[in-house]
N, C-alpha and C. Protein backbone atom coordinates (compact mmCIF):
# COMPACT_ATOMS: atom_id res chain seq x y z
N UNK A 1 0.85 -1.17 0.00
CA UNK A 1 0.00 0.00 0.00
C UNK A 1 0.90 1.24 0.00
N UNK A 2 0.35 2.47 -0.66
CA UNK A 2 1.00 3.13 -0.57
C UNK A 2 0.48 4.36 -0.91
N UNK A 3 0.99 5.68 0.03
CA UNK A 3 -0.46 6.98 -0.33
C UNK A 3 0.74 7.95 -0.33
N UNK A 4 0.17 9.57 -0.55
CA UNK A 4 1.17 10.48 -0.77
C UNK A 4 1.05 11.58 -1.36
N UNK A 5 1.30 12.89 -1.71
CA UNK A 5 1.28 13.78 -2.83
C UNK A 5 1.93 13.59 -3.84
N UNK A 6 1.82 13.41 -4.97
CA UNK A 6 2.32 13.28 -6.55
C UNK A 6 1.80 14.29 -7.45
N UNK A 7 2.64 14.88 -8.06
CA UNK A 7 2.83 15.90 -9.23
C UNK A 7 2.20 14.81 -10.26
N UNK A 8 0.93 15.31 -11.45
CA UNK A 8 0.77 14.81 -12.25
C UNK A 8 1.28 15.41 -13.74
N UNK A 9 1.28 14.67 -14.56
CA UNK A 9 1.55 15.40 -16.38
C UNK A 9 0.96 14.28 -16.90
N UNK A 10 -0.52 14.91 -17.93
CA UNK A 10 -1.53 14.30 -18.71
C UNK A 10 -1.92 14.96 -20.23
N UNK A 11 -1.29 14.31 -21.30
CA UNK A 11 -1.40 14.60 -22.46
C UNK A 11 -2.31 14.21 -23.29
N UNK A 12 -3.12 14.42 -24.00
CA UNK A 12 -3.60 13.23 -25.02
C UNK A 12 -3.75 14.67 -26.41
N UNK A 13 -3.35 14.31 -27.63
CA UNK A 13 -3.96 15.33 -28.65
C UNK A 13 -3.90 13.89 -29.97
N UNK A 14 -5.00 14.75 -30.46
CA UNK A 14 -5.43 13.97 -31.67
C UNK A 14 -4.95 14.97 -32.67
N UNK A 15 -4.05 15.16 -33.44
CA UNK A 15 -3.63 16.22 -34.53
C UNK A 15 -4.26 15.67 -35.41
N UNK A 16 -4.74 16.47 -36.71
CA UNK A 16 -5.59 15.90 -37.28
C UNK A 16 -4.65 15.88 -38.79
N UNK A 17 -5.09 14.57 -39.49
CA UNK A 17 -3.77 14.44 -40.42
C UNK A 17 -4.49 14.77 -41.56
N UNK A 18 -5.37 15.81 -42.03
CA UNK A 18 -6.09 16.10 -42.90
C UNK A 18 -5.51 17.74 -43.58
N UNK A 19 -4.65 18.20 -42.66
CA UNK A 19 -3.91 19.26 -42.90
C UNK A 19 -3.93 19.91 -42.00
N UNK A 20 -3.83 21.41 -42.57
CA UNK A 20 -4.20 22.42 -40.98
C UNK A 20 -5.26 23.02 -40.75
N UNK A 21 -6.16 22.15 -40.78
CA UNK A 21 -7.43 22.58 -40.34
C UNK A 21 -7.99 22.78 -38.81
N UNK A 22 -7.25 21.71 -37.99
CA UNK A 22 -7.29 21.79 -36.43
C UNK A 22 -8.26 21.29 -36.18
N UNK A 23 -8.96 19.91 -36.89
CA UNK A 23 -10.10 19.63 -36.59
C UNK A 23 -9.95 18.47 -35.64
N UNK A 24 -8.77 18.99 -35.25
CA UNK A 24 -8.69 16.90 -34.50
C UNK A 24 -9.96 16.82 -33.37
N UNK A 25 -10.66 15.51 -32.77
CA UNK A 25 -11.35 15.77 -32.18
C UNK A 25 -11.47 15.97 -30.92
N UNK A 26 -9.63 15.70 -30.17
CA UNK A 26 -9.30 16.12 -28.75
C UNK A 26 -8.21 16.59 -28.62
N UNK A 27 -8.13 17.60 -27.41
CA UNK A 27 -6.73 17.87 -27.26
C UNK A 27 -7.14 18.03 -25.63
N UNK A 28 -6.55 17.49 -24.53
CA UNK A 28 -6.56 17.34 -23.44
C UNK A 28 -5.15 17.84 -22.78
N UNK A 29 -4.35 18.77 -21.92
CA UNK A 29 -3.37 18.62 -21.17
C UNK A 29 -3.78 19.23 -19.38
N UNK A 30 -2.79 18.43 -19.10
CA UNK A 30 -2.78 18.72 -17.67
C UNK A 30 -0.94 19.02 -17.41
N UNK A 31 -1.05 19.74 -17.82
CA UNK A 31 0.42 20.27 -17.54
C UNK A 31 1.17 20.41 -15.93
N UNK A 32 0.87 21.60 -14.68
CA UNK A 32 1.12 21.91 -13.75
C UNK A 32 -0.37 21.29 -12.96
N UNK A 33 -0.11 19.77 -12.35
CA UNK A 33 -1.05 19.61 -11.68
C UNK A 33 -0.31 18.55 -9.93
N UNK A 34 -0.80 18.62 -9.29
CA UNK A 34 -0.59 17.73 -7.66
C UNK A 34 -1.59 17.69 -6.71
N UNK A 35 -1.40 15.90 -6.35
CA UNK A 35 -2.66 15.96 -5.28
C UNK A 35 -2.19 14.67 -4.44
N UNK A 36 -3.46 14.37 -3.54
CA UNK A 36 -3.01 13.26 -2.88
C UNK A 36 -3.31 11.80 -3.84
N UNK A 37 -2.61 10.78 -4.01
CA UNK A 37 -3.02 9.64 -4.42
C UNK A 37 -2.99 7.98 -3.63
N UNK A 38 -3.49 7.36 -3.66
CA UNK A 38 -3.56 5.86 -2.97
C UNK A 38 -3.51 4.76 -4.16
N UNK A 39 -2.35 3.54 -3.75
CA UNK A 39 -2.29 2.93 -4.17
C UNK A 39 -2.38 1.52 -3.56
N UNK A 40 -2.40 0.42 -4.15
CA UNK A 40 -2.59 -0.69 -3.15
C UNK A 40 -2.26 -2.05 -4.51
N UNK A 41 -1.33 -3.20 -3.77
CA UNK A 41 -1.34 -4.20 -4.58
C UNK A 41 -1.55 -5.30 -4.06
N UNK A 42 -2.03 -6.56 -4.34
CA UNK A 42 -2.07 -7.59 -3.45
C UNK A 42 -1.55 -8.55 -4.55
N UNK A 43 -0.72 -9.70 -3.95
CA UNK A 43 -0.18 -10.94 -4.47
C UNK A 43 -0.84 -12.28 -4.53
N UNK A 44 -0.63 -13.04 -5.14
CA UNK A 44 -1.42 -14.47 -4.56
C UNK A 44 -0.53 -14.94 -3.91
N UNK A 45 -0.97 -16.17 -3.42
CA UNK A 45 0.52 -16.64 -2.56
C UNK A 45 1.17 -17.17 -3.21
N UNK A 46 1.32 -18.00 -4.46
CA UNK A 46 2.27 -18.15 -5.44
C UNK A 46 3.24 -17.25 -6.11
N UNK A 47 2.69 -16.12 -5.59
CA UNK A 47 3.18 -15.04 -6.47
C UNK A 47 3.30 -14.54 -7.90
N UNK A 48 2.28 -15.45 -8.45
CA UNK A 48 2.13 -15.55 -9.96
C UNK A 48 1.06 -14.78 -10.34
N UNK A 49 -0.01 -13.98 -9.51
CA UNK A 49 -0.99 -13.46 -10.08
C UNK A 49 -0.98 -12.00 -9.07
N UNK A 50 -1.11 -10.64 -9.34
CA UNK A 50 -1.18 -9.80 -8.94
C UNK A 50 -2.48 -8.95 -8.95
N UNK A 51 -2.95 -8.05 -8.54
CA UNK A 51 -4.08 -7.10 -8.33
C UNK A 51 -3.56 -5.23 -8.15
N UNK A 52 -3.67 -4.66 -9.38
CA UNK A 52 -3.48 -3.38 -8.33
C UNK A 52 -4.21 -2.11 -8.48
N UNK A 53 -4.58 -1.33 -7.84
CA UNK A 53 -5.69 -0.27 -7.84
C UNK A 53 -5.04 0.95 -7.39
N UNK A 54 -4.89 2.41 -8.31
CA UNK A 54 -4.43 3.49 -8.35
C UNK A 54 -5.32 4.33 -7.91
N UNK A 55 -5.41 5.28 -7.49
CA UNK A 55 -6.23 6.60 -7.29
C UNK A 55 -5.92 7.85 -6.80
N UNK A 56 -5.97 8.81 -7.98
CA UNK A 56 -5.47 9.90 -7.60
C UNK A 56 -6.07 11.18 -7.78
N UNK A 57 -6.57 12.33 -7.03
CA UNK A 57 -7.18 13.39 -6.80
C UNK A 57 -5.97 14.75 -7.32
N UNK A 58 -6.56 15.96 -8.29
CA UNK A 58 -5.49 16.27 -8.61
C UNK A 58 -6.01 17.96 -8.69
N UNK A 59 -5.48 19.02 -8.27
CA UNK A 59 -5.97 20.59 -8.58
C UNK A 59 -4.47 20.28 -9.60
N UNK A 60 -5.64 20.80 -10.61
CA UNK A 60 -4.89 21.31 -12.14
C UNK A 60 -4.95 22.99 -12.27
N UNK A 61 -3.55 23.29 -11.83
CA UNK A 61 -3.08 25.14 -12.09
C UNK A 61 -2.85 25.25 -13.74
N UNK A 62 -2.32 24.55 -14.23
CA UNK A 62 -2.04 24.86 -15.64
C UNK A 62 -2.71 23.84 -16.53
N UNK A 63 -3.99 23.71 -17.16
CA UNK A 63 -4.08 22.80 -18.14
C UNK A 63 -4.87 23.39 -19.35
N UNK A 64 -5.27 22.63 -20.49
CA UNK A 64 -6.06 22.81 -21.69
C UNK A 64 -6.66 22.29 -22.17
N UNK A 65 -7.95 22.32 -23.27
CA UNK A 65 -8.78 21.50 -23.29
C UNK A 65 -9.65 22.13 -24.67
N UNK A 66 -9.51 21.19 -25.68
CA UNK A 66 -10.15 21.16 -27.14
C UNK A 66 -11.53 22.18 -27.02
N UNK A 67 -11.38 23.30 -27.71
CA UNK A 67 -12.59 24.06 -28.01
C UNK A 67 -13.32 24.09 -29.13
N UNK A 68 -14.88 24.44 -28.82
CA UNK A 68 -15.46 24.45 -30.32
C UNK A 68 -15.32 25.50 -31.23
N UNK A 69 -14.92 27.05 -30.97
CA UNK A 69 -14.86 27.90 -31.15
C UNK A 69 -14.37 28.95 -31.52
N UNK A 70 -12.70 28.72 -30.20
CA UNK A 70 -12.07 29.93 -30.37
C UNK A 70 -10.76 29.00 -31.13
N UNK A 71 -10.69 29.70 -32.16
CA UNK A 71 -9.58 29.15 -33.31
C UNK A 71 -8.53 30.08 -33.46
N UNK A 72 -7.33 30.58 -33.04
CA UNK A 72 -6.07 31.56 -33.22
C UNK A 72 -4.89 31.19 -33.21
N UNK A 73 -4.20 31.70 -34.39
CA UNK A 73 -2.71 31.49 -34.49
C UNK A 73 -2.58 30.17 -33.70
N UNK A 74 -2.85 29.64 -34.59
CA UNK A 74 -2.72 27.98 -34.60
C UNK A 74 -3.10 27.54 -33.42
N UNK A 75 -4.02 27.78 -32.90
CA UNK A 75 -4.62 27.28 -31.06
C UNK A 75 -6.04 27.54 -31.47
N UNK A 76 -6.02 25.68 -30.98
CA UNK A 76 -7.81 25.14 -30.83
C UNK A 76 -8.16 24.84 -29.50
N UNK A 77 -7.19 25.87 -28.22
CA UNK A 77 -7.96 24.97 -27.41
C UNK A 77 -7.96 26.23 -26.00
N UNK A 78 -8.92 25.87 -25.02
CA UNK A 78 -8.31 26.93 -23.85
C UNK A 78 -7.19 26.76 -23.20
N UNK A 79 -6.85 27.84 -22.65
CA UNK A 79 -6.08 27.38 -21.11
C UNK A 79 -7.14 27.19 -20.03
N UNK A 80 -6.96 26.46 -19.23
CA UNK A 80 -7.90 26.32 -18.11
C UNK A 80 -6.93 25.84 -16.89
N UNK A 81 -7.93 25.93 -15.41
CA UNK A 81 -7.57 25.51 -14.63
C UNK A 81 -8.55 24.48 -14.21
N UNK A 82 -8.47 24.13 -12.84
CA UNK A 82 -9.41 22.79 -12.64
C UNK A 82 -8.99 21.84 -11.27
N UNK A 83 -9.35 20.47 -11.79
CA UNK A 83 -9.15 19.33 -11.26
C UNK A 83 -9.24 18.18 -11.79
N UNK A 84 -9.24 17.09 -11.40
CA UNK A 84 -9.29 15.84 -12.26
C UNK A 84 -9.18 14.74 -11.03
N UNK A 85 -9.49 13.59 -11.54
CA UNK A 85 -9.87 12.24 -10.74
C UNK A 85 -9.38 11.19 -11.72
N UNK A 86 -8.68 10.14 -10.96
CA UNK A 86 -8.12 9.34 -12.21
C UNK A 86 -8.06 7.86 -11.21
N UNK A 87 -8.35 6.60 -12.31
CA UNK A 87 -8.33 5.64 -11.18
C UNK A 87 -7.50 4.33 -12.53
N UNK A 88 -6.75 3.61 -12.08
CA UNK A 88 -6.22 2.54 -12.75
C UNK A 88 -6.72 0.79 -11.92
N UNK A 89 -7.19 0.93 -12.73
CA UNK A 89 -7.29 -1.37 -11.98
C UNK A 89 -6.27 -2.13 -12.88
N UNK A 90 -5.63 -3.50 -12.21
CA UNK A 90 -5.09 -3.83 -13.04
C UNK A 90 -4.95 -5.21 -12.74
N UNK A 91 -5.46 -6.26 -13.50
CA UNK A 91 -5.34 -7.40 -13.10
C UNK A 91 -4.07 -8.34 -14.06
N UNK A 92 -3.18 -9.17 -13.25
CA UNK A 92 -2.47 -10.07 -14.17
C UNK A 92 -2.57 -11.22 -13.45
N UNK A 93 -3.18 -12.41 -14.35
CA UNK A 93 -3.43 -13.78 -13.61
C UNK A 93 -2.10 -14.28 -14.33
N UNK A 94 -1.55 -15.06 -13.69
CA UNK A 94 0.06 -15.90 -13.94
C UNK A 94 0.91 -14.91 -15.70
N UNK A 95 0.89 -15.82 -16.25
CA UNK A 95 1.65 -14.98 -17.37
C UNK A 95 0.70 -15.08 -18.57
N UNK A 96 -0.41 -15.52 -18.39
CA UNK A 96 -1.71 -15.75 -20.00
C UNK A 96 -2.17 -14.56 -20.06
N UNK A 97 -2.68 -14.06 -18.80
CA UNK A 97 -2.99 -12.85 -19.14
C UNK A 97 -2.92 -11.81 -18.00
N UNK A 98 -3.34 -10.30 -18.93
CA UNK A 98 -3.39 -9.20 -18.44
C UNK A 98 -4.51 -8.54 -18.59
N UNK A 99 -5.39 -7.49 -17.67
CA UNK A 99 -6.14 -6.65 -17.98
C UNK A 99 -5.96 -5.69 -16.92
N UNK A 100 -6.36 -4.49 -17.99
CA UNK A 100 -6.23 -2.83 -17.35
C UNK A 100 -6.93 -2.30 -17.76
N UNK A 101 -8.02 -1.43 -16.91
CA UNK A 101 -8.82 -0.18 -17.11
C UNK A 101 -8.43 0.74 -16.68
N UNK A 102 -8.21 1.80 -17.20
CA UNK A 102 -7.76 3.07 -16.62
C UNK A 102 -8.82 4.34 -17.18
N UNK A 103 -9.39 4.90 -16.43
CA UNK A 103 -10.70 5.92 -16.41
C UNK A 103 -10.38 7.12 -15.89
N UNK A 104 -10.07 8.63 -16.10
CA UNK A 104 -9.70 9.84 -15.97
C UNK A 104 -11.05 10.49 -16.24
N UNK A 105 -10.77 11.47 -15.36
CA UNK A 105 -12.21 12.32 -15.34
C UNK A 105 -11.40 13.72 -15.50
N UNK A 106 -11.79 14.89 -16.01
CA UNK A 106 -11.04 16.25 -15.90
C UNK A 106 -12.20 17.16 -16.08
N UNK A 107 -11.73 18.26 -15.12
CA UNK A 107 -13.02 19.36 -14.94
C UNK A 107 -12.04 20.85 -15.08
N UNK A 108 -12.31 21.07 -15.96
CA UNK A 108 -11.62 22.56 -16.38
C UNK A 108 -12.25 23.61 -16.82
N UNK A 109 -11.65 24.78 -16.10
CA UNK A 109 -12.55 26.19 -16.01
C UNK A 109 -11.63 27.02 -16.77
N UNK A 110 -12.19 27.67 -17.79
CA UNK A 110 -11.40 28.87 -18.31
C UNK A 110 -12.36 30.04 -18.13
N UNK A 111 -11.16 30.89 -17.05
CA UNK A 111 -12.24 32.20 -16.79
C UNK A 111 -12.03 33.31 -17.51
N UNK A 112 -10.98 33.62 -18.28
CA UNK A 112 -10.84 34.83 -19.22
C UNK A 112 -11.18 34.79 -20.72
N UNK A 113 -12.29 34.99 -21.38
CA UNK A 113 -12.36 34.87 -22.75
C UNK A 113 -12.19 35.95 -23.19
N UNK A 114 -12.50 35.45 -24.73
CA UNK A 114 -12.06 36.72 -25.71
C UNK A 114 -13.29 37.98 -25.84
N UNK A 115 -14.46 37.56 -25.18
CA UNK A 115 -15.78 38.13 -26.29
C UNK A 115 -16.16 39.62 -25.60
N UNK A 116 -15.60 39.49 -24.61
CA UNK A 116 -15.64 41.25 -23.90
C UNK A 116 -15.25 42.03 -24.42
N UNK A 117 -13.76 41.78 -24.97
CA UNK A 117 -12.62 42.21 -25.52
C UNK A 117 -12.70 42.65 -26.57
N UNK A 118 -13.05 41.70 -27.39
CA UNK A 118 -14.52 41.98 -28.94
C UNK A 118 -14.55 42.97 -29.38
N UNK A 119 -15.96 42.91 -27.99
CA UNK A 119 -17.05 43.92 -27.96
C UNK A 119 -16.77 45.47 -27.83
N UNK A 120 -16.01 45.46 -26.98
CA UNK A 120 -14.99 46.69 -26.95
C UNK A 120 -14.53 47.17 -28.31
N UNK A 121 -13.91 46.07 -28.53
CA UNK A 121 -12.50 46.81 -29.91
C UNK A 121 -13.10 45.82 -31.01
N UNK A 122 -14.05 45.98 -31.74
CA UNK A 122 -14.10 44.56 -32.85
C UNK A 122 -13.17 44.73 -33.76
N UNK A 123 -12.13 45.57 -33.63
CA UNK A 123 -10.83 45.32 -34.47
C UNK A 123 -9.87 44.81 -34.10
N UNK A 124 -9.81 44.64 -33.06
CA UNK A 124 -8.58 43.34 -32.27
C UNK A 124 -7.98 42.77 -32.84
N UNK A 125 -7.16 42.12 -33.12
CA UNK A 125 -6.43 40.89 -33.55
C UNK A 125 -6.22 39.63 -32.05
N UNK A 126 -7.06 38.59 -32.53
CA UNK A 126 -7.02 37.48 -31.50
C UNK A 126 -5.72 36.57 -31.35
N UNK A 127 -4.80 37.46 -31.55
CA UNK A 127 -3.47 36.74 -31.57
C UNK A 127 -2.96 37.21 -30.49
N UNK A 128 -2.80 38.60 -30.64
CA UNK A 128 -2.38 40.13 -29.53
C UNK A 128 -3.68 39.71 -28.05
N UNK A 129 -4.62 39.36 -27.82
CA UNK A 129 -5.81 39.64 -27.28
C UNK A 129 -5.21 38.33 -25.58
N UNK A 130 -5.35 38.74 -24.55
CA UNK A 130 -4.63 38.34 -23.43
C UNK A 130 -6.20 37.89 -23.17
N UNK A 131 -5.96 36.27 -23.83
CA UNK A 131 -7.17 35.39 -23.24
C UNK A 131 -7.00 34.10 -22.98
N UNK A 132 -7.64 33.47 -22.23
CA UNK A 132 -7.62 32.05 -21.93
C UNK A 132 -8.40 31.06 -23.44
N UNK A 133 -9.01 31.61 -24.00
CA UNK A 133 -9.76 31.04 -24.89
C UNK A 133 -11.37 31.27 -25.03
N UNK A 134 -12.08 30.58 -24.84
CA UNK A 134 -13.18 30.43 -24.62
C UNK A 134 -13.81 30.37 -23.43
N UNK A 135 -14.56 31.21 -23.17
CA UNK A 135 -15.23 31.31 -21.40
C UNK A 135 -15.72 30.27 -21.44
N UNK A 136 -15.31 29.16 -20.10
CA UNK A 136 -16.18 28.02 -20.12
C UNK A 136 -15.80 26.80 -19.48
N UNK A 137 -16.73 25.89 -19.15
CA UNK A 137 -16.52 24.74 -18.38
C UNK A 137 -16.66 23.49 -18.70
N UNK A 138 -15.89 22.67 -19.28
CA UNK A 138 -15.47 21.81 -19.65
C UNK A 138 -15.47 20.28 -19.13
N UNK A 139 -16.11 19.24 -19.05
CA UNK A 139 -15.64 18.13 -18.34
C UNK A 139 -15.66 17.25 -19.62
N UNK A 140 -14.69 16.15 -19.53
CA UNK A 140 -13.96 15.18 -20.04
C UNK A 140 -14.09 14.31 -19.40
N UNK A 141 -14.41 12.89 -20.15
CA UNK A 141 -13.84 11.71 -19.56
C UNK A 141 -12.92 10.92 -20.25
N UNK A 142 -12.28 10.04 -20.67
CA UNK A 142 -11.07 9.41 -21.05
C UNK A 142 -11.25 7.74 -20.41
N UNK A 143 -11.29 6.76 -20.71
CA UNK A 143 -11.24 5.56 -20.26
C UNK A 143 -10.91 4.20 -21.32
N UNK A 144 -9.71 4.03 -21.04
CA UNK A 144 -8.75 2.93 -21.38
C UNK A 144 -8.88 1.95 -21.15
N UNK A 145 -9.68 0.60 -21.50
CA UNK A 145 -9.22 -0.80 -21.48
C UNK A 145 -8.37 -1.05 -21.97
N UNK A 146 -8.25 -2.35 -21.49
CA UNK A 146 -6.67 -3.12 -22.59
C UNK A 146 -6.66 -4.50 -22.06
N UNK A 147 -6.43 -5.92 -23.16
CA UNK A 147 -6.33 -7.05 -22.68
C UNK A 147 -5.38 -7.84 -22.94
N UNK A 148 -4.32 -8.35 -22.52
CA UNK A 148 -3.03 -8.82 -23.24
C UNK A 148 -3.28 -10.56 -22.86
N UNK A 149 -3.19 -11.11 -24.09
CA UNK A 149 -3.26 -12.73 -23.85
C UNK A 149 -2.19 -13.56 -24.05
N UNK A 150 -1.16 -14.24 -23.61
CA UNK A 150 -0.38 -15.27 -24.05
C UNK A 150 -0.99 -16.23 -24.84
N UNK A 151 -0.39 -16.17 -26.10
CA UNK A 151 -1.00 -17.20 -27.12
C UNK A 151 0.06 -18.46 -26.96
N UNK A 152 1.34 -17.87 -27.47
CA UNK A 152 2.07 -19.35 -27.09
C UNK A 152 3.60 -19.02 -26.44
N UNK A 153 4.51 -19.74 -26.23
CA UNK A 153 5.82 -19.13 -25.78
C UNK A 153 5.37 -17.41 -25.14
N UNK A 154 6.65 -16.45 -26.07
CA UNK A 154 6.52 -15.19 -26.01
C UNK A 154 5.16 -14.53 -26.62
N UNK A 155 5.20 -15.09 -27.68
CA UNK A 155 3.61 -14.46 -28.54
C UNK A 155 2.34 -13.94 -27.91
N UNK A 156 1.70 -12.84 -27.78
CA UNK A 156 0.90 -12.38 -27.12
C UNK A 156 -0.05 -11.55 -28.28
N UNK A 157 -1.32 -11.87 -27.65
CA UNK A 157 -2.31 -10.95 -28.22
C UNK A 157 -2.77 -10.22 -27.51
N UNK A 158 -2.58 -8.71 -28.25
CA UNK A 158 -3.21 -7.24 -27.23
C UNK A 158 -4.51 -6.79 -27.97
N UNK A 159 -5.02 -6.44 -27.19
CA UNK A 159 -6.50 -5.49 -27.40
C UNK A 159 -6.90 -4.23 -26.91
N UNK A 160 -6.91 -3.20 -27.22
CA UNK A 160 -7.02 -2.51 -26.43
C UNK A 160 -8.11 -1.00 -27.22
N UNK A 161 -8.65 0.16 -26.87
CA UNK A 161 -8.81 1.07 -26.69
C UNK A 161 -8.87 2.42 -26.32
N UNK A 162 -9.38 3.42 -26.68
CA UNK A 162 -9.45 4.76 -25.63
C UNK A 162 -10.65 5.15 -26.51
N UNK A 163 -11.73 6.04 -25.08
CA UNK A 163 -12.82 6.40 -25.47
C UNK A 163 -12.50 8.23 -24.90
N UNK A 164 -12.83 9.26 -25.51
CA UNK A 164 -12.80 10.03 -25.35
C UNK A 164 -14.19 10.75 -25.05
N UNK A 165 -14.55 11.45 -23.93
CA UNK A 165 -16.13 12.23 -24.29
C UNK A 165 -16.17 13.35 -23.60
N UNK A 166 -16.46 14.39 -23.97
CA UNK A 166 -16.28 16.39 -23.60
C UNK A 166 -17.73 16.71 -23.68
N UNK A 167 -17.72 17.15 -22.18
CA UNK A 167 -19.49 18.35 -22.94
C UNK A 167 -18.87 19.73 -22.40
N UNK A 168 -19.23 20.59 -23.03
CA UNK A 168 -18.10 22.13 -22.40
C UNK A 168 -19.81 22.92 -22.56
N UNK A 169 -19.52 23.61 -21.22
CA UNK A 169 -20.79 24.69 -21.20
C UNK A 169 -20.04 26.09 -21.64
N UNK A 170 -20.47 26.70 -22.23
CA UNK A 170 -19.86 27.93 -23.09
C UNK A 170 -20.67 29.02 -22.53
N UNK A 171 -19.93 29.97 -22.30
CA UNK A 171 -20.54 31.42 -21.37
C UNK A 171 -21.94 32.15 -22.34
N UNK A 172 -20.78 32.25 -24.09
CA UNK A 172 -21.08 33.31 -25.30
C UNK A 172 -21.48 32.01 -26.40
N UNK A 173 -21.60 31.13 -26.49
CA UNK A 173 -21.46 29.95 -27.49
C UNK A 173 -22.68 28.72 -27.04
N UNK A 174 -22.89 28.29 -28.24
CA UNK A 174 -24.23 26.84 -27.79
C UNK A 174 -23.18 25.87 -27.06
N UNK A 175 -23.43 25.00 -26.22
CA UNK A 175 -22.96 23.74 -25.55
C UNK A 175 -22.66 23.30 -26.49
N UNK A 176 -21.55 22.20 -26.39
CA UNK A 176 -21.27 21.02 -26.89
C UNK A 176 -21.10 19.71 -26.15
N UNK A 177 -21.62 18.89 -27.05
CA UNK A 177 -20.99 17.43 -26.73
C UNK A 177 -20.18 16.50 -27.85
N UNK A 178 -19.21 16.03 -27.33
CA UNK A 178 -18.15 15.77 -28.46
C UNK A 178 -17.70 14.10 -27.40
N UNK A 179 -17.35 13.09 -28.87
CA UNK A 179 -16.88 11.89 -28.36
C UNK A 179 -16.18 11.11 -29.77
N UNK A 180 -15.16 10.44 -29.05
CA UNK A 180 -14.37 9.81 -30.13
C UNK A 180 -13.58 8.48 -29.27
N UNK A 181 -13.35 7.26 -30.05
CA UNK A 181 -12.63 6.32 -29.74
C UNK A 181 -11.82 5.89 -30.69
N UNK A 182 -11.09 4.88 -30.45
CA UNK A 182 -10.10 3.99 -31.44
C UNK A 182 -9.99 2.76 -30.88
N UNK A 183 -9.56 1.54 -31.27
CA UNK A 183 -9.57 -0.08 -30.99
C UNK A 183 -8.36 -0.29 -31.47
N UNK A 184 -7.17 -0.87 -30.35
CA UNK A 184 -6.06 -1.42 -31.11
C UNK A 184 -6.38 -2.92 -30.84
N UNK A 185 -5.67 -3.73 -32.11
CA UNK A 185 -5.31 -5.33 -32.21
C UNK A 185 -4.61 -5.45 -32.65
N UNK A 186 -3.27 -6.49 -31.89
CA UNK A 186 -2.16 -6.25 -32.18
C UNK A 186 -1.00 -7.30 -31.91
N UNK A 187 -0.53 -8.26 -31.95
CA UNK A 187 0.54 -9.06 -31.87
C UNK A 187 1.73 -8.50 -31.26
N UNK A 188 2.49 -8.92 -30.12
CA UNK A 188 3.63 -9.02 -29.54
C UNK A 188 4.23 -9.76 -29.23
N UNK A 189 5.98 -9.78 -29.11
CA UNK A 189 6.28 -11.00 -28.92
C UNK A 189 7.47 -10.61 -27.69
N UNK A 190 7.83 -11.01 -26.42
CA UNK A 190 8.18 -10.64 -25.46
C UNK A 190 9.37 -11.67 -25.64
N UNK A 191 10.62 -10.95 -25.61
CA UNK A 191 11.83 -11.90 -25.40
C UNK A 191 12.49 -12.23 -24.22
N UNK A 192 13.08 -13.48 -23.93
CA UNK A 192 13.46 -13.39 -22.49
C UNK A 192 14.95 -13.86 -22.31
């Protein structure tokens, strides 16, 4: 067992390979974040099969998060601040197999937008314009399975995923809800 404060760093961006359009459908960071976390593992008594469960609570000072909206000098996304919740399970029975879920939650606030600023000057340039992005509140979820099987010797079959899903409440802008996944299958071969 084991508990503590830990500094986190959480990336995920989808660049979008269609050009520069910026349409990817996530961009998530948690750059400057720390909190308390708990961990815990248990053994069998053979020692061939393990159990382990992560959890960590996190105030996010520096992070960002995919917008619908505010598009500038090459930035699709806010700055925000926040928090986040993140939990890992992880089971390995002897050496056939493996499984891991890992599920992240992120709640991010951007309090300085552009649209005051606007309104004021509608000649601005949103490059020059000292904003966080888009006024607004953001939650994300993120959740990772994955299944690794020993087929024979070293040879292993992996499976795995990530599900992405955002609803952002917008101060000046309609809501959104936005979601995207991917499925890996995949062959490995572990040398010893």
């Amino acid at each position: 067992m084991a508990a503590g404060l830990y500094q986190s760093f959480n990336y995920y961006d989808s660049d979008s390979p269609l050009g520069l359009d910026f349409s990817g459908p996530y961009r998530i960071a948690e750059a400057a974040a720390a909190g308390p976390a708990f961990s815990v593992r248990t053994t069998s008594m053979d020692g061939r099969s393990e159990f382990d469960q992560h959890f960590m609570l996190s105030a996010i000072a520096m992070g960002a998060v995919k917008t619908d909206y505010y598009v500038s000098a090459h930035r699709d996304y806010n700055f925000s601040s926040g928090w986040s919740l993140k939990s890992m399970t992880a089971l390995r029975l002897r050496r056939w197999m493996n499984a891991r879920l890992s599920a992240d939650f992120f709640r991010f606030y951007s309090w300085k937008g552009y649209e005051k600023e606007m309104e004021e000057n509608p000649d601005a340039d949103l490059f020059y314009i000292n904003t966080q992005g888009d006024e607004s509140r953001a939650s994300v979820v993120v959740v990772r399975p994955e299944l690794g099987f020993r087929l024979t010797g070293g040879l292993r079959l992996d499976v795995g995923g990530t599900w992405f899903w955002r609803h952002t409440d917008y101060k000046y802008h309609e809501d959104t809800w936005r979601g995207n996944g991917e499925v890996r299958v995949g062959l490995s071969y572990v040398l010893r």
